[in-house]
C-alpha atoms as a PDB file:
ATOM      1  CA  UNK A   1       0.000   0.000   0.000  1.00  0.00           C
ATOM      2  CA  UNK A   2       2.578   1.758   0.799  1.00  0.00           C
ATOM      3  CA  UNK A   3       4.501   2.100  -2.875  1.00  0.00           C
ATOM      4  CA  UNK A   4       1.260   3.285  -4.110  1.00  0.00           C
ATOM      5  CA  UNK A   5       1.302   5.949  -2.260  1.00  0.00           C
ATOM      6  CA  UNK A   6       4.434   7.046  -3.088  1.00  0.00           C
ATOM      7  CA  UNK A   7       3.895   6.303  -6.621  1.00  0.00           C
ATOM      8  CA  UNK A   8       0.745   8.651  -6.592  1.00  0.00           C
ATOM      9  CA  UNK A   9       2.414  11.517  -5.317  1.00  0.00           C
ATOM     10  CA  UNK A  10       5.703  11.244  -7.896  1.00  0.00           C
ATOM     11  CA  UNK A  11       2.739  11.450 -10.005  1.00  0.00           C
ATOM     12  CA  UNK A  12       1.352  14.697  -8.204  1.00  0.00           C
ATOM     13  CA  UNK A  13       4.853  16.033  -8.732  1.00  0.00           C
ATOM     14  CA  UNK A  14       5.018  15.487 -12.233  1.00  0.00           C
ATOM     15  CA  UNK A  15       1.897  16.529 -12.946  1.00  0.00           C
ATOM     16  CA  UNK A  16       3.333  20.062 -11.476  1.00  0.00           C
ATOM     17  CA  UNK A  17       6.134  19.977 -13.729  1.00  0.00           C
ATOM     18  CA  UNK A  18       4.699  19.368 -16.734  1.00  0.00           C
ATOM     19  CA  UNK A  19       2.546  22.566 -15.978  1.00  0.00           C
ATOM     20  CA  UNK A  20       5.672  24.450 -15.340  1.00  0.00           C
ATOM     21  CA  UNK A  21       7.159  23.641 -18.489  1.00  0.00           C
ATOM     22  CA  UNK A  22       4.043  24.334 -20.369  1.00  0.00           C
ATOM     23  CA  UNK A  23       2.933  27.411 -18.954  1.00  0.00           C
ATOM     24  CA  UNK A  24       6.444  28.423 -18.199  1.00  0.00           C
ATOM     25  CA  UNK A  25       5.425  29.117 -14.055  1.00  0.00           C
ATOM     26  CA  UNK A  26       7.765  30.505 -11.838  1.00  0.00           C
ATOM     27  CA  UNK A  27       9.254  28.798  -8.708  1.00  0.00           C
ATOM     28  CA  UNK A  28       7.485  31.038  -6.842  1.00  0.00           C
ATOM     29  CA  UNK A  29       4.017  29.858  -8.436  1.00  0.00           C
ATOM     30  CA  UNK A  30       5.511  25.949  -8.953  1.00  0.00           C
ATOM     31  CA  UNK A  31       5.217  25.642  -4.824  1.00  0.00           C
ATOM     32  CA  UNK A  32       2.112  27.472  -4.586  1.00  0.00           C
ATOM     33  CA  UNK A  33       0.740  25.290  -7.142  1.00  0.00           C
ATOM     34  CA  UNK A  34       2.529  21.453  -5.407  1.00  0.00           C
ATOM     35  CA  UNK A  35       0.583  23.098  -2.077  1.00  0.00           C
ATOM     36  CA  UNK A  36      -2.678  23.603  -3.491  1.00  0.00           C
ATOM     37  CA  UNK A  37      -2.566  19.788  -4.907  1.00  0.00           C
ATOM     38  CA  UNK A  38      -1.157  18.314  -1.849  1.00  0.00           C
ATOM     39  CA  UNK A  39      -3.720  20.106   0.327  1.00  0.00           C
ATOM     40  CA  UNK A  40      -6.705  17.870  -0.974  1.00  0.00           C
ATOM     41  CA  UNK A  41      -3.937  14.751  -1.343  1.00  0.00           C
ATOM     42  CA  UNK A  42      -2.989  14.957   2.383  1.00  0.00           C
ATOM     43  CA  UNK A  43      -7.041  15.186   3.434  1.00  0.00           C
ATOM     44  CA  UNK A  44      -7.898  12.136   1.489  1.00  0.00           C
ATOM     45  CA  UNK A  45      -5.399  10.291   3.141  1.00  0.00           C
ATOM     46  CA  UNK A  46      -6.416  11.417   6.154  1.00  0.00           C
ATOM     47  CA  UNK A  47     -10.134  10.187   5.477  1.00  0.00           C
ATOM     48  CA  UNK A  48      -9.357   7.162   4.012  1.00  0.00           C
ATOM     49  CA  UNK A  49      -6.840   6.367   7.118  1.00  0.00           C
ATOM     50  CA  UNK A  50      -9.609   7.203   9.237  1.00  0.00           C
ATOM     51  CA  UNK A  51     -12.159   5.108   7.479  1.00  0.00           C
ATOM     52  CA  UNK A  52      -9.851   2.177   7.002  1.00  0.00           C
ATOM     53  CA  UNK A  53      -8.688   2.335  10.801  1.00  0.00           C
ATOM     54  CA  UNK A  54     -11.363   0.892  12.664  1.00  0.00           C
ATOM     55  CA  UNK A  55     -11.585  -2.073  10.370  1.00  0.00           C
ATOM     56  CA  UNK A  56      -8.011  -3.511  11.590  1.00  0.00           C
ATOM     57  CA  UNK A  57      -6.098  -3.370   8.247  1.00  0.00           C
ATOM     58  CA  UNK A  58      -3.321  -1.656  10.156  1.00  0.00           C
ATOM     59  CA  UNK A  59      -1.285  -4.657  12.406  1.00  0.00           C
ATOM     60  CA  UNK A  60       0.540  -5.076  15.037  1.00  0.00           C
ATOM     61  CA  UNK A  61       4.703  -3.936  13.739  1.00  0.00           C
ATOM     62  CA  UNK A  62       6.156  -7.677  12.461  1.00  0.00           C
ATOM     63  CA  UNK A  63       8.481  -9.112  14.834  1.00  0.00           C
ATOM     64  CA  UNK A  64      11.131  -8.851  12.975  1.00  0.00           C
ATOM     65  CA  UNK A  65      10.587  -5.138  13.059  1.00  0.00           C
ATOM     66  CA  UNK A  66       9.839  -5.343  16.838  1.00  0.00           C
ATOM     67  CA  UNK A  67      13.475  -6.802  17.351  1.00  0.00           C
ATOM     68  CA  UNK A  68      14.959  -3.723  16.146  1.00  0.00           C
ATOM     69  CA  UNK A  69      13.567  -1.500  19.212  1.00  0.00           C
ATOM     70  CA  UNK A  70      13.685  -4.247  21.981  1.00  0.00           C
ATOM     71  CA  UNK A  71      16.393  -4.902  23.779  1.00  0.00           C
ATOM     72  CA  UNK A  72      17.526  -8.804  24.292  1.00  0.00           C
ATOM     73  CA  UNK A  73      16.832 -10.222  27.350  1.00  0.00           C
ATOM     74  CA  UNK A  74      19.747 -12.800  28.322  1.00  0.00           C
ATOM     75  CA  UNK A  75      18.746 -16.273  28.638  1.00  0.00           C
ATOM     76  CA  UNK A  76      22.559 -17.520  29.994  1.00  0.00           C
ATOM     77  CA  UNK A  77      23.088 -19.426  26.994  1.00  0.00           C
ATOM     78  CA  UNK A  78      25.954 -18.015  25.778  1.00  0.00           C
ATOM     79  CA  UNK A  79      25.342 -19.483  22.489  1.00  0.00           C
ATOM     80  CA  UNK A  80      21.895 -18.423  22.363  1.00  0.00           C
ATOM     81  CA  UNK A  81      22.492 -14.832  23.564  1.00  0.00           C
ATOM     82  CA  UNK A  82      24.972 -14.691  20.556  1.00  0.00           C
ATOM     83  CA  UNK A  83      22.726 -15.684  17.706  1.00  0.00           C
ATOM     84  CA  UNK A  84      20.133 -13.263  19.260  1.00  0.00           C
ATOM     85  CA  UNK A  85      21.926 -10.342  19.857  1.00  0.00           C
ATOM     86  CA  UNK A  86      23.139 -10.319  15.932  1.00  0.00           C
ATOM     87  CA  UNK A  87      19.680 -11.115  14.357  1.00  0.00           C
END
C-alpha cells in the first residue's frame, strides 16, 4: 500500500512539472501550485486512514521489526544470547 502511495504523489509532482514547463510558471508559483494539490492529497489520506482504521487493516509492527527497538533479554546461553543479539 505503501509504494502506491508514493507512486501517486511522484505522479502529483510530475503533474506540477509538466505545468511548469508548459505554462512556463515561476518557482514562486511551482510551490504554490505542489501546495494547493497536496492540500486535498494529504485530506484524502487522512479520510481514508480514518475510514480504514477501525476495520483492523493496520497490524501489530512484524516481529522482525519489533526486534529492532527491543532490547535482548539474556537467557545464559551463551550461544543463544549470541545468535540473538546479531539477528
Amino acid at each position: 500500500m505503501l509504494p502506491l502511495l508514493v507512486f501517486l504523489g511522484v505522479q502529483l509532482l510530475e503533474a506540477v512539472e509538466v505545468e511548469r514547463r508548459k505554462k512556463r510558471l515561476t518557482p514562486a508559483q511551482v510551490w504554490k501550485r505542489r501546495v494547493q494539490l497536496a492540500m486535498p492529497a494529504a485530506a484524502l489520506l487522512v479520510v481514508a486512514t480514518a475510514a480504514i482504521l477501525p476495520t483492523g487493516y493496520f497490524g501489530p509492527l512484524s516481529s522482525r521489526v519489533r526486534g529492532l527497538f527491543l532490547k535482548h533479554t539474556r537467557t545464559g546461553n551463551p550461544l543463544v544470547d549470541s545468535v540473538a543479539e546479531h539477528q
